[in-house]
PDB file of N, CA and C in Angstrom:
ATOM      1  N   UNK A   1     -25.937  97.175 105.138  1.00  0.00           N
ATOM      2  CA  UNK A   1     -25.385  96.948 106.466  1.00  0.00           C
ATOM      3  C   UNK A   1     -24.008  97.622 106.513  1.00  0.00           C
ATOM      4  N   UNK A   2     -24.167  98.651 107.317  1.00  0.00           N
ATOM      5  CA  UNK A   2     -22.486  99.299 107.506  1.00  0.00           C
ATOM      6  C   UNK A   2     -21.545  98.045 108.224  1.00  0.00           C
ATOM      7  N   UNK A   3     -20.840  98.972 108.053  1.00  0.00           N
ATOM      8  CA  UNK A   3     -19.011  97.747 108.588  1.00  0.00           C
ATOM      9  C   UNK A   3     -18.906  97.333 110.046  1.00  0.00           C
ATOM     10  N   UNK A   4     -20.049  98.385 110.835  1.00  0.00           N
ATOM     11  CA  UNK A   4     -19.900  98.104 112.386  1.00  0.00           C
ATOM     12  C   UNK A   4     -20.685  96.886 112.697  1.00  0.00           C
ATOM     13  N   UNK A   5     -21.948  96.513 111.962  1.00  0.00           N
ATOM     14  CA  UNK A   5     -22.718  95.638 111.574  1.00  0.00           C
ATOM     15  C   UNK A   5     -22.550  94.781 111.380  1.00  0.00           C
ATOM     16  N   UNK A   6     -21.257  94.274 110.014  1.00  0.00           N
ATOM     17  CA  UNK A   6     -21.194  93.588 109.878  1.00  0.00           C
ATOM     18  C   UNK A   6     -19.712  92.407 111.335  1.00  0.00           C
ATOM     19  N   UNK A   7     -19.189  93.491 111.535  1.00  0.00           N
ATOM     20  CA  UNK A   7     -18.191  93.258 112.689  1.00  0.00           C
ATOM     21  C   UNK A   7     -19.154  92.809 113.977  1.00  0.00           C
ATOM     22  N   UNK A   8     -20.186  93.376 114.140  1.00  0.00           N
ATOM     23  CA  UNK A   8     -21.126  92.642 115.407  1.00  0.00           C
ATOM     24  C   UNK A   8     -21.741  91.205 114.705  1.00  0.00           C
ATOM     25  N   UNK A   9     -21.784  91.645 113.982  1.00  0.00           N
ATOM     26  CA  UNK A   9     -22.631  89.907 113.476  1.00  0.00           C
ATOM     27  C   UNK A   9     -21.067  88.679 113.644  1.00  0.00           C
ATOM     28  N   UNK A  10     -20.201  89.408 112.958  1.00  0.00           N
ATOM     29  CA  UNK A  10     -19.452  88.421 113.376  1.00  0.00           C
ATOM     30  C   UNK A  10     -18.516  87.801 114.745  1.00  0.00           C
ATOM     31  N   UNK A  11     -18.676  89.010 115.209  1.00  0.00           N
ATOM     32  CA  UNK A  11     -18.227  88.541 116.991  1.00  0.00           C
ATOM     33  C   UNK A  11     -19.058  87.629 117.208  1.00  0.00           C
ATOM     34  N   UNK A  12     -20.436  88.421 117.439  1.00  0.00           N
ATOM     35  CA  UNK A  12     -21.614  87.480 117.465  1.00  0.00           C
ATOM     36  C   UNK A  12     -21.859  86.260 116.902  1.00  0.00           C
ATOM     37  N   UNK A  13     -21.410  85.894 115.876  1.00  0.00           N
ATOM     38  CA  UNK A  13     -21.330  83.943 115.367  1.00  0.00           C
ATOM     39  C   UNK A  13     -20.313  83.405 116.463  1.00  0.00           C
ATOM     40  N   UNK A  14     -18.850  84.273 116.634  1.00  0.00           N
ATOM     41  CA  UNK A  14     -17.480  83.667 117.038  1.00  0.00           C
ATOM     42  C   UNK A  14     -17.897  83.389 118.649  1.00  0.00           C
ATOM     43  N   UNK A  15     -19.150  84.381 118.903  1.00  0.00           N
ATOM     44  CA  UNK A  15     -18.871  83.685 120.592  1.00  0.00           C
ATOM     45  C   UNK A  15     -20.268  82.704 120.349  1.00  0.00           C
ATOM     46  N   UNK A  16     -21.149  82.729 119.226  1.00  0.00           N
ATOM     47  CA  UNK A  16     -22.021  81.836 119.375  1.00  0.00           C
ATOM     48  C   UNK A  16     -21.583  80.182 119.647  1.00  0.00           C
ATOM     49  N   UNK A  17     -20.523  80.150 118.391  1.00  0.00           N
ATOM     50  CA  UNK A  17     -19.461  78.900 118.762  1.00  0.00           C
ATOM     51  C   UNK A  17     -19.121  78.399 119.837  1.00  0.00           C
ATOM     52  N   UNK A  18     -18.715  79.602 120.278  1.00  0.00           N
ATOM     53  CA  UNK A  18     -17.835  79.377 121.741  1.00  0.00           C
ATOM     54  C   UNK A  18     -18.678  78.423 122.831  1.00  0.00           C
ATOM     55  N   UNK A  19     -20.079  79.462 123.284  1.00  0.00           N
ATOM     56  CA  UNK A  19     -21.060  78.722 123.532  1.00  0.00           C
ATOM     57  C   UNK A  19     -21.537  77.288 123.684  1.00  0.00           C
ATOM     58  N   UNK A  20     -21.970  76.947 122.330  1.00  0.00           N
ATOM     59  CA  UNK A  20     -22.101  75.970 121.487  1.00  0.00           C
ATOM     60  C   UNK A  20     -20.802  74.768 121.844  1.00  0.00           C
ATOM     61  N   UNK A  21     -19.773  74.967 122.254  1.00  0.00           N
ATOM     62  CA  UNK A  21     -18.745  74.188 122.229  1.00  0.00           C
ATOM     63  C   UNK A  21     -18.820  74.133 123.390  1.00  0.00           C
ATOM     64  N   UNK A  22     -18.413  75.065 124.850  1.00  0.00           N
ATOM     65  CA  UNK A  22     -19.002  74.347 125.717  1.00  0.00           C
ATOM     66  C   UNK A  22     -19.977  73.862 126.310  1.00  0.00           C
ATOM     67  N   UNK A  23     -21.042  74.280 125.740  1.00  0.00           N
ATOM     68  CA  UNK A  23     -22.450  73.311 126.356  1.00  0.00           C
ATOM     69  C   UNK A  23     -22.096  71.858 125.611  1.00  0.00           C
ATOM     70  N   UNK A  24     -21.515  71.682 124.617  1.00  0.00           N
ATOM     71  CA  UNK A  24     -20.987  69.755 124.075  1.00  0.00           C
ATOM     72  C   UNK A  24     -20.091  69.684 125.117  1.00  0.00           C
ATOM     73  N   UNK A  25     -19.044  70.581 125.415  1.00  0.00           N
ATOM     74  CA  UNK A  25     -17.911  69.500 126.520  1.00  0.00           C
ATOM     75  C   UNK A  25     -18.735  69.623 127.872  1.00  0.00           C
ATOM     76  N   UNK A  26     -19.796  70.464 128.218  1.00  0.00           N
ATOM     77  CA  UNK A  26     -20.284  70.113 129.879  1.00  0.00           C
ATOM     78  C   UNK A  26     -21.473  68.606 129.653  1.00  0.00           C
ATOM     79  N   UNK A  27     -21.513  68.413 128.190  1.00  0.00           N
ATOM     80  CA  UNK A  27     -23.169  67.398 127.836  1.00  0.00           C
ATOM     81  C   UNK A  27     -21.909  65.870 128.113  1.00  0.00           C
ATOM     82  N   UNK A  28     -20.374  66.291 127.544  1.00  0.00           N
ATOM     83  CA  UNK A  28     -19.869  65.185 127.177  1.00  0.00           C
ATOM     84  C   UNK A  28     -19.288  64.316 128.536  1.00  0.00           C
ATOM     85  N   UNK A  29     -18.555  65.532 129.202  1.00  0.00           N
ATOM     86  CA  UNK A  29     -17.918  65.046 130.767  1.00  0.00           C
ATOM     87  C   UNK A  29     -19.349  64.771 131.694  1.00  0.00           C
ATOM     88  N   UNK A  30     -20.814  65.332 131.316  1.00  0.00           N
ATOM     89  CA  UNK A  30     -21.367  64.670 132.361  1.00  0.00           C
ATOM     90  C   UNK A  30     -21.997  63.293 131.658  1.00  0.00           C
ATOM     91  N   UNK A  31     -22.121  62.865 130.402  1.00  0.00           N
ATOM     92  CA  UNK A  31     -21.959  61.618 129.791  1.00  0.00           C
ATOM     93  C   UNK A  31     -20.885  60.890 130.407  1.00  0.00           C
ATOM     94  N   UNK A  32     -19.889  60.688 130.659  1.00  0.00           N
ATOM     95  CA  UNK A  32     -18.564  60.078 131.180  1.00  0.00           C
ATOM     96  C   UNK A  32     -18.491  60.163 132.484  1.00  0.00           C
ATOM     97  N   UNK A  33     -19.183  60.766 133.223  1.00  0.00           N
ATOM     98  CA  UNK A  33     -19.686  60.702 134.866  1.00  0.00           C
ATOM     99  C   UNK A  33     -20.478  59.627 135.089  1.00  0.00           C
ATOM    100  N   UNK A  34     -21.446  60.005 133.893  1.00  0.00           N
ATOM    101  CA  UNK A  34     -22.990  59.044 134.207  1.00  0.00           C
ATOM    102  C   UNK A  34     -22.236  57.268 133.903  1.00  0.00           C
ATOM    103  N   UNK A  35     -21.332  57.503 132.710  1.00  0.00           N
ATOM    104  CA  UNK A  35     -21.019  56.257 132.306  1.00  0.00           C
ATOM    105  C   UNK A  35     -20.086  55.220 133.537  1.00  0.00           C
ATOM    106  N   UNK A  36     -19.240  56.248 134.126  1.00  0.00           N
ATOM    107  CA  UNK A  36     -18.305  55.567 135.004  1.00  0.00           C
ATOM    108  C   UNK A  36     -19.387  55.070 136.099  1.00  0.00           C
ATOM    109  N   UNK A  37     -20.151  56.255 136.635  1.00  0.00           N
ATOM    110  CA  UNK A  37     -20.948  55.935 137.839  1.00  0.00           C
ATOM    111  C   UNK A  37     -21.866  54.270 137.806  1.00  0.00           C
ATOM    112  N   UNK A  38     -22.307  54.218 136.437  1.00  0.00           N
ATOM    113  CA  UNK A  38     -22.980  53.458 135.707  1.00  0.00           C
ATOM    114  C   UNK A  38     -22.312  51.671 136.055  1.00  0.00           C
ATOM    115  N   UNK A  39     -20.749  52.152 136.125  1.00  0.00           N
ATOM    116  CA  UNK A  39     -19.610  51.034 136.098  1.00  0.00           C
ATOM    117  C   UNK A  39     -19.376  50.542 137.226  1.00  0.00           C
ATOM    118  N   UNK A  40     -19.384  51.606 137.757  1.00  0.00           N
ATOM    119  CA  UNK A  40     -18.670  51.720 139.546  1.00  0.00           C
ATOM    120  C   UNK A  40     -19.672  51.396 140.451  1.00  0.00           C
ATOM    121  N   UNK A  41     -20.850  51.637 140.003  1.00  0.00           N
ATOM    122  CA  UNK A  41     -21.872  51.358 141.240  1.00  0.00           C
ATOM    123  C   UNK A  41     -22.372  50.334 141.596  1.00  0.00           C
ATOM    124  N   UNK A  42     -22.795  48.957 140.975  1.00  0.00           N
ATOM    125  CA  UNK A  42     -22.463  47.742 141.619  1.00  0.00           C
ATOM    126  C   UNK A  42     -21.364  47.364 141.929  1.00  0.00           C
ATOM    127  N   UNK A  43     -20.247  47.617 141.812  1.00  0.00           N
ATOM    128  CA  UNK A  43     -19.147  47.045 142.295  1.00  0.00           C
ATOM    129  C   UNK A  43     -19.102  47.641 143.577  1.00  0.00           C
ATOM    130  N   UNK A  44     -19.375  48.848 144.151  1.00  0.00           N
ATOM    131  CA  UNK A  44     -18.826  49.156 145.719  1.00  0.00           C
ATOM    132  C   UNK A  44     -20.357  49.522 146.210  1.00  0.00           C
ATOM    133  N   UNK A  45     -21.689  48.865 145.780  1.00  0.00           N
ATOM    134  CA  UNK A  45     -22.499  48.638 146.607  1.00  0.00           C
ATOM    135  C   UNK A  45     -23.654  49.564 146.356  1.00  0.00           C
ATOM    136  N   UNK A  46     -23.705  50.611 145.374  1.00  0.00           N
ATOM    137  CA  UNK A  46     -24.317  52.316 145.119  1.00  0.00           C
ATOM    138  C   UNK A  46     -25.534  51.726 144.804  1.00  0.00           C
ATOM    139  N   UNK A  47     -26.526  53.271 145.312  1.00  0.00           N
ATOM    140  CA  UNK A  47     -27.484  52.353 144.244  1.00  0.00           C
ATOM    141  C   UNK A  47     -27.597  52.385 142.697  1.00  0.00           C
ATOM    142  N   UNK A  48     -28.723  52.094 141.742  1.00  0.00           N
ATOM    143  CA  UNK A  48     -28.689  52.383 140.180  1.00  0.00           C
ATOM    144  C   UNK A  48     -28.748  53.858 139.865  1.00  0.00           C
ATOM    145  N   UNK A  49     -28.151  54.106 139.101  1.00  0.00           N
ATOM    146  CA  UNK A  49     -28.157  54.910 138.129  1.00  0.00           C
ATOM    147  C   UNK A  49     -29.601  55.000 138.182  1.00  0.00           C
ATOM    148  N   UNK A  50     -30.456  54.294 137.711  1.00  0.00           N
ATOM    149  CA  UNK A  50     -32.142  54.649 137.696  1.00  0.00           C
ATOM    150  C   UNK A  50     -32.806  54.673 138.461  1.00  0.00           C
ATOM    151  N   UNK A  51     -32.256  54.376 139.890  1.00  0.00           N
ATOM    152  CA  UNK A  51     -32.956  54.552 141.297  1.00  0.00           C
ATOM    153  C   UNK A  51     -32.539  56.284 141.472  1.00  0.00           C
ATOM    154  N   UNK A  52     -31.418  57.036 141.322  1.00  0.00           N
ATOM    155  CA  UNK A  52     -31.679  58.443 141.667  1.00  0.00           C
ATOM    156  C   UNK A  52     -32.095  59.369 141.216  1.00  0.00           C
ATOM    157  N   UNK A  53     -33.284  58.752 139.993  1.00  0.00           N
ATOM    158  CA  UNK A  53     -33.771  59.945 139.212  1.00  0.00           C
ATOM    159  C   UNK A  53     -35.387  59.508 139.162  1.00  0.00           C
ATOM    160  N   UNK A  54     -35.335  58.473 139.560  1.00  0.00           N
ATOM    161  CA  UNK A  54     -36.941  58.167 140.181  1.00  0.00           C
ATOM    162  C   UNK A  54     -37.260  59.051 141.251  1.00  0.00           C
ATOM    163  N   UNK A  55     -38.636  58.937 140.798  1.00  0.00           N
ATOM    164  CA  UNK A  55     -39.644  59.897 142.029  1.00  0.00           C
ATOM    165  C   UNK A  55     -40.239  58.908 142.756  1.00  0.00           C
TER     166      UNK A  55
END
């Protein structure tokens, strides 16, 4: 493997990361949406959390 090779493979891991890191912080803030909504919605009347994903 020449040197250009090995320099694409490694960009290529560094943005695989990158990736990888934000698909966890978009999985985590919409975890902490679901959780608040979860909190908040009998108190001001919403419906469940499991009523808007029923068919």
């Amino acid at each position: 493997m020449s040197w250009v090779g090995v320099l694409v493979l490694i960009v290529g891991l560094y943005l695989a990361f990158k990736v990888v890191s934000f698909l966890l912080k978009v999985a985590m803030w919409g975890v902490v949406i679901a959780a608040a909504y979860w909190v908040v919605a009998p108190l001001v009347g919403w419906p469940p959390l499991m009523e808007l994903f029923a068919a």
